[in-house]
Protein backbone atom coordinates (compact mmCIF):
# COMPACT_ATOMS: atom_id res chain seq x y z
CA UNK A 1 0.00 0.00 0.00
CA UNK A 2 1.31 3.46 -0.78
CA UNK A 3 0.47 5.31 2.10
CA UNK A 4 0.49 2.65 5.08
CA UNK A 5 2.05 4.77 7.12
CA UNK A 6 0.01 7.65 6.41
CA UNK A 7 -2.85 5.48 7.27
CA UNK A 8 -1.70 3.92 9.99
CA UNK A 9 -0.71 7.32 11.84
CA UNK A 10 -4.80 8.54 10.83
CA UNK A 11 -6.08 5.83 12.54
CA UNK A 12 -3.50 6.29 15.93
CA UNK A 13 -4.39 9.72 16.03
CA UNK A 14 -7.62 9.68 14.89
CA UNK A 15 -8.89 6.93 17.86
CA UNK A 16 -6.56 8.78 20.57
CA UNK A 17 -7.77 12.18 19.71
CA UNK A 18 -11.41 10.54 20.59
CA UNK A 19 -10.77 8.58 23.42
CA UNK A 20 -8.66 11.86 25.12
CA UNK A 21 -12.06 13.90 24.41
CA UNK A 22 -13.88 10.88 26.20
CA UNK A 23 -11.14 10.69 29.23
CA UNK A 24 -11.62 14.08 29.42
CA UNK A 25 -14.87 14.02 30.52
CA UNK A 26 -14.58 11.59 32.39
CA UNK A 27 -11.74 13.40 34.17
CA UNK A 28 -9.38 10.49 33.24
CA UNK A 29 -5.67 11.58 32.49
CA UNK A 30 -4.73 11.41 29.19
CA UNK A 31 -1.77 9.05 29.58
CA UNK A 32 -4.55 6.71 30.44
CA UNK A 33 -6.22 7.34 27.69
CA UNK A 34 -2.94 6.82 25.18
CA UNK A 35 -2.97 3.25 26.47
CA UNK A 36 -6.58 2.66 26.14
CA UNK A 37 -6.21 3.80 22.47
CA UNK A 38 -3.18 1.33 22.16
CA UNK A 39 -5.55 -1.29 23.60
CA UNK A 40 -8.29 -0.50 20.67
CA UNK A 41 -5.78 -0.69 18.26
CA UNK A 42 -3.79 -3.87 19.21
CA UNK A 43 -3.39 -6.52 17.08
CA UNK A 44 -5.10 -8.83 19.83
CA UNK A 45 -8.27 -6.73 19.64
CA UNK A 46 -8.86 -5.38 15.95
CA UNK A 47 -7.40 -7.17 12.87
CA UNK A 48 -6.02 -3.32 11.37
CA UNK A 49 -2.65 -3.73 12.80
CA UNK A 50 -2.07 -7.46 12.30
CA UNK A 51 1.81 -7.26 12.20
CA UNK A 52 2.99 -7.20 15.99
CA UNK A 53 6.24 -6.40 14.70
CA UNK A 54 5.00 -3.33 13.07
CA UNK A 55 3.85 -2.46 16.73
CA UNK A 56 7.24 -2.56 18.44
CA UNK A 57 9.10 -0.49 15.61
CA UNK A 58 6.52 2.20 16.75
CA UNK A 59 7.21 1.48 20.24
CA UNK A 60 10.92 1.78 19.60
CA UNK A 61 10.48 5.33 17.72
CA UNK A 62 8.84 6.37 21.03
CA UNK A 63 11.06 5.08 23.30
CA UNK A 64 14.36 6.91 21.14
CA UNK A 65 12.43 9.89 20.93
CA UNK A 66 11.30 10.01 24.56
CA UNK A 67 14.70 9.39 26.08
CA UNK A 68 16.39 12.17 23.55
CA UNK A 69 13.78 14.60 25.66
CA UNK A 70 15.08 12.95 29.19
CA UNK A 71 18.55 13.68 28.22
CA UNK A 72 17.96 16.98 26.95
CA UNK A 73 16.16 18.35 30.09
CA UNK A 74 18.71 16.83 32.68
CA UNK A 75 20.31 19.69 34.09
CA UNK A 76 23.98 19.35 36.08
CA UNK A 77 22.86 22.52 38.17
CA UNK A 78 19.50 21.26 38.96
CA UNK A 79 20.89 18.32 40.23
CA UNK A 80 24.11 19.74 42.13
CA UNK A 81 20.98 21.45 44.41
CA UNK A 82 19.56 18.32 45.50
CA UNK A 83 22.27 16.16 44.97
CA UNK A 84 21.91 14.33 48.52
CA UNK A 85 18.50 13.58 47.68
CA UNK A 86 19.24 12.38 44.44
CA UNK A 87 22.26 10.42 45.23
CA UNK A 88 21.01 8.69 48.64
CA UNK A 89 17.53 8.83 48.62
CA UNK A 90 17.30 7.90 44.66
CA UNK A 91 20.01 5.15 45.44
CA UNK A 92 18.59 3.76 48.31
CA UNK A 93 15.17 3.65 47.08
CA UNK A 94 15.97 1.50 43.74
CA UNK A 95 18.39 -0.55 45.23
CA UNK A 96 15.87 -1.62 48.55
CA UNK A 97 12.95 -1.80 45.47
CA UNK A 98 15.42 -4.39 43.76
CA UNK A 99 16.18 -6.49 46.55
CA UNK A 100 13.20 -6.18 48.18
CA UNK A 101 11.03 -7.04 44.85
CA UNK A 102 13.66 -9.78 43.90
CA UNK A 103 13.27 -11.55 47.82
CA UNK A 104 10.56 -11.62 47.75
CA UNK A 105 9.57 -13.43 44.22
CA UNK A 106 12.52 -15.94 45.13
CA UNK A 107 10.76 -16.59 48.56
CA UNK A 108 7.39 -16.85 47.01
CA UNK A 109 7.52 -18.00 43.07
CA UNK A 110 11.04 -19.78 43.39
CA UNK A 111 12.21 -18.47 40.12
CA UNK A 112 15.90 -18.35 39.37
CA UNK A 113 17.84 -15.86 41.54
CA UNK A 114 18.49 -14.20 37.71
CA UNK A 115 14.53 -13.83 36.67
CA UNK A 116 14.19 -12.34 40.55
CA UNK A 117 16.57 -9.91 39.66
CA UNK A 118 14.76 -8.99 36.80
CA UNK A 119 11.60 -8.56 38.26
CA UNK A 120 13.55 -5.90 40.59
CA UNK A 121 14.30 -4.41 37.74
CA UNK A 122 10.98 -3.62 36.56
CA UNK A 123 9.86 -2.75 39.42
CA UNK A 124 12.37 -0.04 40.27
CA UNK A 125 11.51 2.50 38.34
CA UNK A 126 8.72 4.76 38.52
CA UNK A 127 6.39 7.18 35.88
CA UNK A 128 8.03 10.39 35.29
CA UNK A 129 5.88 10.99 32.64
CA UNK A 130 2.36 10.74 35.15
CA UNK A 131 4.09 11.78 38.56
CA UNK A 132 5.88 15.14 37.26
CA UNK A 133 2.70 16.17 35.17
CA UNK A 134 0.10 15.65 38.31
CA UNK A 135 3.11 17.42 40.24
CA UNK A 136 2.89 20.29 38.12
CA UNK A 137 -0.96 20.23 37.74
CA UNK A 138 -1.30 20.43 41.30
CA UNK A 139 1.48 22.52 42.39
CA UNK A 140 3.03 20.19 44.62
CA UNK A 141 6.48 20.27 42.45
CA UNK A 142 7.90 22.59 45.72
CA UNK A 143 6.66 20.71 48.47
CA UNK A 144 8.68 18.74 50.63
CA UNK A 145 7.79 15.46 48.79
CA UNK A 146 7.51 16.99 45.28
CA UNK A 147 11.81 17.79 45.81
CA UNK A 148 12.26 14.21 47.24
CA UNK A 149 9.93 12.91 44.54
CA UNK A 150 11.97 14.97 41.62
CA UNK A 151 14.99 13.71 42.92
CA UNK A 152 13.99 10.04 42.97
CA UNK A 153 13.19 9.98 39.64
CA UNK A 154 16.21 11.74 38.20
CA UNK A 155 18.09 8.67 39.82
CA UNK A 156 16.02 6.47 38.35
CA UNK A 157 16.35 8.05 35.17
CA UNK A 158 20.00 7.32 35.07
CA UNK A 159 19.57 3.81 36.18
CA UNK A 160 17.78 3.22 32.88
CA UNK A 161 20.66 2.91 31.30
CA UNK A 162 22.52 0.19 33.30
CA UNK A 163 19.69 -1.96 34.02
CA UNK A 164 19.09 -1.63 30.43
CA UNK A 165 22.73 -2.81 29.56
CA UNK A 166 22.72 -5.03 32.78
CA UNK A 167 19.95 -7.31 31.63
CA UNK A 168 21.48 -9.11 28.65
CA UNK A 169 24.80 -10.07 31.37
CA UNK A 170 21.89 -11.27 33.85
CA UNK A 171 20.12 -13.46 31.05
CA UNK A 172 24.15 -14.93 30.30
CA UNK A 173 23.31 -13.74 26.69
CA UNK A 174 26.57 -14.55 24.23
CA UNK A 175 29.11 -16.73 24.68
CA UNK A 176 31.53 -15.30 27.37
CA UNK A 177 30.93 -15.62 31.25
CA UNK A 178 29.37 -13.11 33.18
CA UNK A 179 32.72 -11.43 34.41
CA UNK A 180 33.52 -11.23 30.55
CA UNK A 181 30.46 -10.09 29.11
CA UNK A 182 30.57 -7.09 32.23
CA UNK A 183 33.83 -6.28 31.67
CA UNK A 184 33.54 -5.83 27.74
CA UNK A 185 30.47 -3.80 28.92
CA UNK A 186 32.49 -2.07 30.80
CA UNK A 187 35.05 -0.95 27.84
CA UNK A 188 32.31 -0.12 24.93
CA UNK A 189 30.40 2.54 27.71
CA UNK A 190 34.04 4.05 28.18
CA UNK A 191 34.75 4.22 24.39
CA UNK A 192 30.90 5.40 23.97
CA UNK A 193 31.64 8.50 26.99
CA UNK A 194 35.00 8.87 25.43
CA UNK A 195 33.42 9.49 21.73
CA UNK A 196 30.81 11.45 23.84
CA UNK A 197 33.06 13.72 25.01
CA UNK A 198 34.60 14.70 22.10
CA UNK A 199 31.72 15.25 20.18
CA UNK A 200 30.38 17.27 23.07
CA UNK A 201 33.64 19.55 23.74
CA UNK A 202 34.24 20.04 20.07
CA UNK A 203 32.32 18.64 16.90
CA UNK A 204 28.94 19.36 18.14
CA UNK A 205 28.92 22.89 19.13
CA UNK A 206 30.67 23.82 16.31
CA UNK A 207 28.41 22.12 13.90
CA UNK A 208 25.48 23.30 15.25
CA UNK A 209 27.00 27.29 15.54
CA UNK A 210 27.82 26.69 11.70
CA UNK A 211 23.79 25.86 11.66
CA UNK A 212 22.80 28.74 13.73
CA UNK A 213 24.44 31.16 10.91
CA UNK A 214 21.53 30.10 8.63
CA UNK A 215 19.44 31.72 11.36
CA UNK A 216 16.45 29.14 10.93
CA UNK A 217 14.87 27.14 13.21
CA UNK A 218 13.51 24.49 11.08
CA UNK A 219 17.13 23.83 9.67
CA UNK A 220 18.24 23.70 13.28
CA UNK A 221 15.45 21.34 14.23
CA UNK A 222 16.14 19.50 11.07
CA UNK A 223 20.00 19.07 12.75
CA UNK A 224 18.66 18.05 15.67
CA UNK A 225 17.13 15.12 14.36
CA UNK A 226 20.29 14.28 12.21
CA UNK A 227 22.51 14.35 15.88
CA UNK A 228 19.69 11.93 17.84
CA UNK A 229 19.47 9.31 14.92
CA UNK A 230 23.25 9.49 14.34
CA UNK A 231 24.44 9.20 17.63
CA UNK A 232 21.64 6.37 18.09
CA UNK A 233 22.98 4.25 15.44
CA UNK A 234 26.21 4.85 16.36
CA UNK A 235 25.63 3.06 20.38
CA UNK A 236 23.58 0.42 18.33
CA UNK A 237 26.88 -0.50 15.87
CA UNK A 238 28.98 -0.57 19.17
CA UNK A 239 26.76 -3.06 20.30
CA UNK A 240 24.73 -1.23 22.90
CA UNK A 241 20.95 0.10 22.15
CA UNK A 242 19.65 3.21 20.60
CA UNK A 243 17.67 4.12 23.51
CA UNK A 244 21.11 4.37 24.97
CA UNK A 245 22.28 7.24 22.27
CA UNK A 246 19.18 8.89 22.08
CA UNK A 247 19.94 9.61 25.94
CA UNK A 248 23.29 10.06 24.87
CA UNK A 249 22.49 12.92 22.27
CA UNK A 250 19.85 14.50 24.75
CA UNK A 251 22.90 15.21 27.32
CA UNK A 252 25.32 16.44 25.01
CA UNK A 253 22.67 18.72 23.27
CA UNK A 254 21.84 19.88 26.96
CA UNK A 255 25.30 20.77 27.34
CA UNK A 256 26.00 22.92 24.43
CA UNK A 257 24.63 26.81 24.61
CA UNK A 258 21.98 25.89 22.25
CA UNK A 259 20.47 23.52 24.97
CA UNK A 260 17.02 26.43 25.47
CA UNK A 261 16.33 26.62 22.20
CA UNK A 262 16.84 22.70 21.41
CA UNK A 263 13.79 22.69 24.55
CA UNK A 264 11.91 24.97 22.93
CA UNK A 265 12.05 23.47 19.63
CA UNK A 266 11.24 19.97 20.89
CA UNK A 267 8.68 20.89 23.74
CA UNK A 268 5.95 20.95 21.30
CA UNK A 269 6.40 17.38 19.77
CA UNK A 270 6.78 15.95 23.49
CA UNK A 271 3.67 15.23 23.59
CA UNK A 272 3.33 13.48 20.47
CA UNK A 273 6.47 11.28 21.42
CA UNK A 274 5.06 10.50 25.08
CA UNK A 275 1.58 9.97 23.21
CA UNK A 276 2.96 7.17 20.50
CA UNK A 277 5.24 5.49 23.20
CA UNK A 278 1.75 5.08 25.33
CA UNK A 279 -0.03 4.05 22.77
CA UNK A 280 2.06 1.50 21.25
CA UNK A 281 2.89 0.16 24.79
CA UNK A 282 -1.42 -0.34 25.03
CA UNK A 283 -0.99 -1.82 21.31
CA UNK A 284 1.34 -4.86 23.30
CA UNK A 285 -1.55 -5.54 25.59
CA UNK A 286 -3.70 -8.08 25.18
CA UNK A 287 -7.02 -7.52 27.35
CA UNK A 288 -8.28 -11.44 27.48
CA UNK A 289 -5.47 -11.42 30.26
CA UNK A 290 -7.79 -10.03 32.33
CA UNK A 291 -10.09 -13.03 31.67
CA UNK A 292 -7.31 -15.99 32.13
CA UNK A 293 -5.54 -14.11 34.74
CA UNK A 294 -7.58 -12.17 37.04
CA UNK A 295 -6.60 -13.25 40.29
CA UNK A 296 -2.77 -13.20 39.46
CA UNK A 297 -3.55 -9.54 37.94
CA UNK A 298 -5.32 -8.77 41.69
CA UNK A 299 -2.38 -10.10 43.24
CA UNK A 300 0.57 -8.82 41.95
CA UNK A 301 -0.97 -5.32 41.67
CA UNK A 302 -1.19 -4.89 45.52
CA UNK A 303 2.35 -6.43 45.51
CA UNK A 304 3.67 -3.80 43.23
CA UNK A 305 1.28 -0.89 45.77
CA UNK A 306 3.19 -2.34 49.06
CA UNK A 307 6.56 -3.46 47.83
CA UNK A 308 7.08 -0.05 45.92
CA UNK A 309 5.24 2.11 48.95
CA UNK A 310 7.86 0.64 51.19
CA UNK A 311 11.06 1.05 49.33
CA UNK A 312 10.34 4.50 48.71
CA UNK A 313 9.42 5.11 52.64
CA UNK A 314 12.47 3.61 53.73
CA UNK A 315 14.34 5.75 50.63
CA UNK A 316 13.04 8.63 52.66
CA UNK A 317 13.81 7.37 56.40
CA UNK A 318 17.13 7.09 55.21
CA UNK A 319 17.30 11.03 54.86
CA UNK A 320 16.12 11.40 58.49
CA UNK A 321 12.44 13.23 57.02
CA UNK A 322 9.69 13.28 58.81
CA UNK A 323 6.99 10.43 58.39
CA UNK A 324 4.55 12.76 56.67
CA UNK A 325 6.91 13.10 53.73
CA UNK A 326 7.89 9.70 53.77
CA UNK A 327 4.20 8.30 53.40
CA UNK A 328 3.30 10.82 50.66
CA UNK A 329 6.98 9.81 48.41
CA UNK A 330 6.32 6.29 49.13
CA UNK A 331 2.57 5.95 47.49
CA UNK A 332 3.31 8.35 45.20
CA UNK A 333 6.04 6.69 43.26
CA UNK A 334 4.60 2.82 44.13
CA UNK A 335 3.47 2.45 40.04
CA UNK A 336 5.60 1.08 37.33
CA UNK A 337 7.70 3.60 35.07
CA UNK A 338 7.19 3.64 31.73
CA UNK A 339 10.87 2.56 30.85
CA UNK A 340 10.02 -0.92 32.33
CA UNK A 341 8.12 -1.52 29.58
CA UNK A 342 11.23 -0.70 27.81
CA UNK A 343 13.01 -3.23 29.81
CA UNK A 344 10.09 -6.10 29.94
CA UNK A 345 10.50 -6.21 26.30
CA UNK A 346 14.15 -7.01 26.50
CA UNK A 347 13.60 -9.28 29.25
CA UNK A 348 11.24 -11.23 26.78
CA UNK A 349 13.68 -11.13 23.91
CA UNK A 350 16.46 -12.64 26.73
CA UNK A 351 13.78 -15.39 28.44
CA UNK A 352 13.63 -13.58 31.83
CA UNK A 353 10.13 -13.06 31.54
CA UNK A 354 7.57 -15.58 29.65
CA UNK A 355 4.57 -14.29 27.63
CA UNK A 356 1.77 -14.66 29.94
CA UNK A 357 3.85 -13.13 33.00
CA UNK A 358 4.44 -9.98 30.60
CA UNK A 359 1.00 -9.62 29.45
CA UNK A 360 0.33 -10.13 33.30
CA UNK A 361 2.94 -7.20 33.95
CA UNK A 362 1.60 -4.64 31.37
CA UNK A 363 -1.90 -5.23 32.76
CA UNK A 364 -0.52 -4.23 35.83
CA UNK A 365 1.51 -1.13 35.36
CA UNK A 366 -1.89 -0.30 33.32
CA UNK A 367 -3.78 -0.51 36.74
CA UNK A 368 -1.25 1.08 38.82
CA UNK A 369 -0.81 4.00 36.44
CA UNK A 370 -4.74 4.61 36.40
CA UNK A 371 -4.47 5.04 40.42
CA UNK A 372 -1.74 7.30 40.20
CA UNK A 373 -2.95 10.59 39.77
CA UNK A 374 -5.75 10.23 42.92
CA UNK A 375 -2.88 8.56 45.05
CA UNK A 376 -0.66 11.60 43.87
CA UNK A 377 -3.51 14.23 44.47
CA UNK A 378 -4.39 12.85 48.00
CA UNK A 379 -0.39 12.12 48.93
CA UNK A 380 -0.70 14.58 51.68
CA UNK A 381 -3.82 13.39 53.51
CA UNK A 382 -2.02 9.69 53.85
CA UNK A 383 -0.29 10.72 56.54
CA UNK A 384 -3.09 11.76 58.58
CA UNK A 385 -5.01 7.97 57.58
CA UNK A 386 -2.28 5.65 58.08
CA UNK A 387 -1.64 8.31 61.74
CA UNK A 388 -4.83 7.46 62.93
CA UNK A 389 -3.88 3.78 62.70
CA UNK A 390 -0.28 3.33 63.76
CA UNK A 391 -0.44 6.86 65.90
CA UNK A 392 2.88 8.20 63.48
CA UNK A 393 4.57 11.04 64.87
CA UNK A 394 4.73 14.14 62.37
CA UNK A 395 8.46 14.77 63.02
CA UNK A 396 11.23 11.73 63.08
């Protein structure tokens, strides 16, 4: 067909633009309604997109494009101010969500100490995308949990890249031990930072300078766009991903004195990046999980809510805060992140994860995102519930 992409992109758009109208009356958030639109569309529900593999080169585009806009809004002064927040709190709350996650599955499920792992994985990171934007809606960014909250999910933001990297070593992917496999790792991210730095100190800013002279903003978009796929198939020929470069290109970009304008060029097509990574991540689902698996569904979605709740509540204990700010940090970030979709799917391609148990986990982080905005809204009054019942001091 001549214009299958054409159509294809009328028919996204077209559904999401009239589910958003519906989730808008309905006072649902619109990320919710990006995956119910990828749920329409899925290949498990209508017969239009038939080719599942067409599906995850969408979902790829997304994710590239997405993480180019992570890298390009992480600031080095932004996080120099709450750099004890980011680098103990963050820390400590995905490392105790690993272990803690990973314990417990071994305990319960007896999986392979590797697939427990993995499950930690996923369950370590948390929705930027949902928790900022309610943040912002409700101006609650300032408040004592938003900074803690912020700062959490900087870290975790970093730690997308090694747990991205980490999970072929844990699946014992290639031919070389462990040790090996790390260590090789190991030298292509140093020759990737090494290439990174040079084309940050010198061949970037003076290519895009040479760009500014034309004094146009579509030609400097147009560059943009030539740096994030460049630098993205450059990590994928080194052997790493192109999520990685995207990231990559965002950070170098951010670094240059072209990094506000690069923002304000790309600010308006966030949006339709965060919108086609949602949707083609509801596109993956398939909803007669929720027939088969109900109880499983029930299950592990109130082990997601505690096991995340704590983590983050000892991630905040571990500052010394008070128990009101712990409470509201710790519900507040207990949902999946988008990027562990990101990281189921390679988990699938390296047998850490089976079908079912993947259909099972997008069905979940579908829930748990749904809750997210009221738990986020009504952070603050948790304190006060869960004070009534344990009698929580305010301070300590």
């Amino acid at each position: 067909m001549q214009h299958h992409i054409l159509l294809n992109l009328f028919a996204i758009f077209g559904v999401a633009t009239a589910v958003i109208i519906i989730c808008k009356f309905l006072k649902i958030r619109y990320i919710i309604g990006y995956l119910i639109t990828g749920v329409l569309l899925s290949p498990n529900t209508s017969q239009y997109f038939a080719d599942m593999e067409e599906v995850e080169v969408y979902a790829e585009i997304g994710i590239i494009l997405l993480l180019f806009t992570v890298g390009l809004e992480f600031s080095f002064s932004n996080l120099k101010r709450i750099k004890n927040y980011v680098l103990i709190g963050g820390a400590s709350q995905v490392f105790f969500t690993i272990f803690l996650t990973a314990g417990l599955i071994w305990l319960l499920m007896r999986p392979s100490v590797e697939e427990s792992l993995f499950w930690g994985f996923l369950y370590a990171l948390s929705s930027t995308a949902i928790v900022v934007k309610v943040l912002q809606d409700s101006n609650k960014i300032n408040t004592p949990h938003g900074k803690f909250i912020l700062a959490v999910l900087l870290f975790q933001d970093i730690m997308i890249v090694p747990l991205m990297l980490f999970t072929p070593i844990l699946a014992g992917a290639g031919d070389s031990s462990p040790m090996e496999a790390l260590l090789w790792l190991l030298g292509k991210l140093v020759l990737m930072g090494g290439i990174a730095y040079l084309l940050a100190r010198f061949i970037i800013p003076y290519f895009l300078k040479t760009v500014m002279k034309i004094q146009s903003q579509e030609v400097f978009l147009i560059a943009l766009v030539f740096i994030v796929t460049g630098i993205a198939l450059l990590t994928e020929k080194l052997g790493l991903s192109l999520a990685l470069g995207a990231f990559i290109a965002g950070l170098i970009i951010a670094e240059t004195d072209y990094n506000r304008m690069a923002i304000s060029c790309f600010l308006p097509f966030r949006y339709v990046f965060m919108s086609f990574f949602f949707i083609s991540m509801g596109m993956l689902l398939n909803y007669r999980i929720f027939v088969t698996d109900l109880g499983w569904i029930i299950f592990w979605f109130f082990f997601a809510l505690v096991v995340k709740a704590i983590a983050g509540i000892l991630a905040v204990k571990v500052m010394k805060l008070d128990w009101k700010t712990a409470l509201a940090v710790g519900f507040s970030i207990a949902q999946i992140g988008e990027f562990s979709f990101v990281l189921a799917q390679s988990g699938l391609k390296y047998e850490l994860i089976s079908q079912n148990n993947y259909q099972i986990f997008l069905a979940v982080s579908i829930l748990l995102m749904s809750l997210t905005p009221f738990i986020v809204n009504n952070a603050e009054r948790i304190h006060t519930v869960f004070g009534r019942m344990f009698k929580l001091q305010t301070h300590g």
